[in-house]
C-alpha atoms as a PDB file:
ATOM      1  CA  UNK A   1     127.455 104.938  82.141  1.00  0.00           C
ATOM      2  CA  UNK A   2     127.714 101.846  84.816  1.00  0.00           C
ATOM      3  CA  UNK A   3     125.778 101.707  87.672  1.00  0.00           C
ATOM      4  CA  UNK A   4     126.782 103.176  90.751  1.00  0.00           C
ATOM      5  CA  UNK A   5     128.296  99.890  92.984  1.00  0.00           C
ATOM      6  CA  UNK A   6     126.642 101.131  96.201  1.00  0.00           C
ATOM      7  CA  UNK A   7     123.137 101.107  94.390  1.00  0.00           C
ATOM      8  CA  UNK A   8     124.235  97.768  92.693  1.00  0.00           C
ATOM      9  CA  UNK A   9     124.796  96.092  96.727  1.00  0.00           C
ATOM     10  CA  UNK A  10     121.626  97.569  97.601  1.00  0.00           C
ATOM     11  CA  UNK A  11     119.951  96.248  94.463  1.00  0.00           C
ATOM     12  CA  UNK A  12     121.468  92.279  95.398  1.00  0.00           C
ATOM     13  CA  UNK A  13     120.035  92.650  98.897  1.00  0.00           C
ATOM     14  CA  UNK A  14     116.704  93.258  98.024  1.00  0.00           C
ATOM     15  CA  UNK A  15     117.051  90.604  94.679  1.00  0.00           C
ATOM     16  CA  UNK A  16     118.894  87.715  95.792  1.00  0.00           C
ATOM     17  CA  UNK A  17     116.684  84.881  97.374  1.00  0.00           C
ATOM     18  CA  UNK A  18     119.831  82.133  97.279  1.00  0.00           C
ATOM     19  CA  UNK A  19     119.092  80.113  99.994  1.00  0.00           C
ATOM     20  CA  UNK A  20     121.090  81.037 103.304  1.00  0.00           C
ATOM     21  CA  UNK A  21     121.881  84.103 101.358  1.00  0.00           C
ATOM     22  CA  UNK A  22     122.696  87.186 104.220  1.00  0.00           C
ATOM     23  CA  UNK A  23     123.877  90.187 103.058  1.00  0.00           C
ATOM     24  CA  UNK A  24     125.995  92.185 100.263  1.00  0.00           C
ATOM     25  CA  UNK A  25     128.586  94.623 100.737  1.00  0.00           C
ATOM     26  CA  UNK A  26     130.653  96.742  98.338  1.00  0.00           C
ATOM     27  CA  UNK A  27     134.259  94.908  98.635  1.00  0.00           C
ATOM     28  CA  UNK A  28     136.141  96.962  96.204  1.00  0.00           C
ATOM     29  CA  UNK A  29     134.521 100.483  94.602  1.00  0.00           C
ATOM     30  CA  UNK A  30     137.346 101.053  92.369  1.00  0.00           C
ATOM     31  CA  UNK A  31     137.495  97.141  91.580  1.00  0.00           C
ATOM     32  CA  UNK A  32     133.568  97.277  91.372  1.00  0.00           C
ATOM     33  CA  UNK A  33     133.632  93.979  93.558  1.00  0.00           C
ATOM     34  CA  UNK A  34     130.482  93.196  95.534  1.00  0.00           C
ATOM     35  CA  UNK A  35     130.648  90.659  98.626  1.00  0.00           C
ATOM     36  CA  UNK A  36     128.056  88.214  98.754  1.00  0.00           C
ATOM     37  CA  UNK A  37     127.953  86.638 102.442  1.00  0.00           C
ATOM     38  CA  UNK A  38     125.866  83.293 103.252  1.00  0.00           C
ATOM     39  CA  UNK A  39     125.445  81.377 106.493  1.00  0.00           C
ATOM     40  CA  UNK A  40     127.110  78.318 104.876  1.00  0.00           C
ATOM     41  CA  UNK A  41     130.124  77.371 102.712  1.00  0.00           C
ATOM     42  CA  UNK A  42     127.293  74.841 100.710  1.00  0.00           C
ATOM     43  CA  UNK A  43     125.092  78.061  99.857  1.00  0.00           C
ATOM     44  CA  UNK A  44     128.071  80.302  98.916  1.00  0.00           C
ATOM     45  CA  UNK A  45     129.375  77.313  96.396  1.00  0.00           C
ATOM     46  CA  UNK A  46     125.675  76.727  95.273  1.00  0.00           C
ATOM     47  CA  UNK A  47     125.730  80.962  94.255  1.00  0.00           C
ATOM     48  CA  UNK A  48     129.282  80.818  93.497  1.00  0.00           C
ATOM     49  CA  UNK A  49     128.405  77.846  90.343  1.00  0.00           C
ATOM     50  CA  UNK A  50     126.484  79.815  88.719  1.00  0.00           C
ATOM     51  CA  UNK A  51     128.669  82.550  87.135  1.00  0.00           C
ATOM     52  CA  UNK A  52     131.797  82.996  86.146  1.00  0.00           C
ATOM     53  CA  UNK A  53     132.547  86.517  87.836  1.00  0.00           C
ATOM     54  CA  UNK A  54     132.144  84.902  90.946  1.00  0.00           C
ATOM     55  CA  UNK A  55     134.797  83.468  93.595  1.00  0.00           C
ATOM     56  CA  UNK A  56     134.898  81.887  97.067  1.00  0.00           C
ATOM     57  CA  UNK A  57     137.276  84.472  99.087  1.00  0.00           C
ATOM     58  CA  UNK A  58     139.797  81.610 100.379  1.00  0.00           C
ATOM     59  CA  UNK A  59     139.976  82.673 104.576  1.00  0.00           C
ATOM     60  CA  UNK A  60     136.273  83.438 104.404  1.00  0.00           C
ATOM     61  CA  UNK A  61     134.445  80.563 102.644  1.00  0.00           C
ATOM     62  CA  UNK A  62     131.024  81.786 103.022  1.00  0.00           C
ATOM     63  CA  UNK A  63     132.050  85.095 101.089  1.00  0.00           C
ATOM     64  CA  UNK A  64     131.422  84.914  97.100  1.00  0.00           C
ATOM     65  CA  UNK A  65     132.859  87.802  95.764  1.00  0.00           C
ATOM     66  CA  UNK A  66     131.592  89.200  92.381  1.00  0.00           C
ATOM     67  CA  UNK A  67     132.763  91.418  89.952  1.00  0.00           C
ATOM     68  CA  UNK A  68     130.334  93.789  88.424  1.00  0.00           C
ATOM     69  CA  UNK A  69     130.457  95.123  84.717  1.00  0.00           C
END
Protein backbone atom coordinates (compact mmCIF):
# COMPACT_ATOMS: atom_id res chain seq x y z
CA UNK A 1 0.00 0.00 0.00
CA UNK A 2 1.38 3.70 -1.08
CA UNK A 3 1.75 6.27 1.20
CA UNK A 4 -0.87 8.54 1.98
CA UNK A 5 0.06 11.99 -0.34
CA UNK A 6 -0.89 14.34 2.52
CA UNK A 7 1.71 12.52 4.86
CA UNK A 8 4.11 12.37 1.79
CA UNK A 9 3.83 16.76 1.56
CA UNK A 10 4.30 16.81 5.14
CA UNK A 11 7.22 14.39 4.96
CA UNK A 12 9.05 16.92 1.94
CA UNK A 13 8.55 19.89 4.25
CA UNK A 14 10.29 18.68 7.03
CA UNK A 15 13.10 16.71 4.47
CA UNK A 16 13.88 18.99 1.78
CA UNK A 17 16.83 21.46 2.54
CA UNK A 18 17.10 22.64 -1.46
CA UNK A 19 18.24 25.90 -1.16
CA UNK A 20 15.38 28.65 -1.41
CA UNK A 21 13.19 25.68 -0.99
CA UNK A 22 9.53 27.09 0.71
CA UNK A 23 6.92 24.88 0.99
CA UNK A 24 5.02 21.63 -0.46
CA UNK A 25 1.53 21.21 -1.18
CA UNK A 26 -0.55 18.26 -2.42
CA UNK A 27 -1.35 19.46 -6.21
CA UNK A 28 -3.26 16.50 -7.34
CA UNK A 29 -4.50 13.54 -4.65
CA UNK A 30 -5.90 11.41 -7.26
CA UNK A 31 -2.79 12.27 -9.61
CA UNK A 32 -0.55 11.83 -6.41
CA UNK A 33 1.25 15.16 -7.57
CA UNK A 34 3.08 17.12 -4.87
CA UNK A 35 3.97 20.98 -5.48
CA UNK A 36 7.28 21.95 -4.60
CA UNK A 37 7.42 25.95 -4.32
CA UNK A 38 10.92 27.93 -4.13
CA UNK A 39 11.64 31.65 -3.90
CA UNK A 40 13.47 31.49 -7.27
CA UNK A 41 13.08 30.04 -10.80
CA UNK A 42 17.24 29.09 -10.35
CA UNK A 43 16.35 26.90 -7.13
CA UNK A 44 13.21 25.29 -8.65
CA UNK A 45 15.47 24.26 -11.93
CA UNK A 46 18.40 23.28 -9.54
CA UNK A 47 15.47 20.65 -7.67
CA UNK A 48 13.75 20.19 -10.84
CA UNK A 49 17.45 18.46 -12.52
CA UNK A 50 17.57 16.09 -10.38
CA UNK A 51 14.71 13.65 -11.18
CA UNK A 52 12.85 12.72 -13.76
CA UNK A 53 9.25 12.88 -12.09
CA UNK A 54 9.76 16.36 -11.75
CA UNK A 55 8.51 19.49 -13.93
CA UNK A 56 8.60 23.30 -13.88
CA UNK A 57 4.65 24.23 -13.93
CA UNK A 58 4.96 26.69 -17.10
CA UNK A 59 2.79 30.10 -15.55
CA UNK A 60 4.41 29.45 -12.20
CA UNK A 61 8.18 28.91 -12.68
CA UNK A 62 9.13 28.59 -9.16
CA UNK A 63 6.62 25.54 -8.82
CA UNK A 64 8.32 21.94 -9.48
CA UNK A 65 5.70 19.63 -9.52
CA UNK A 66 6.40 15.91 -8.69
CA UNK A 67 4.78 12.85 -9.16
CA UNK A 68 4.86 10.38 -6.38
CA UNK A 69 4.90 6.46 -6.80
Amino acid sequence: MSKDINDMARDAIKMTSDPGFGRCTVESAEGRILAFEFDTTDHARRFCSRSSNRRIVKDRQTTVLATMP
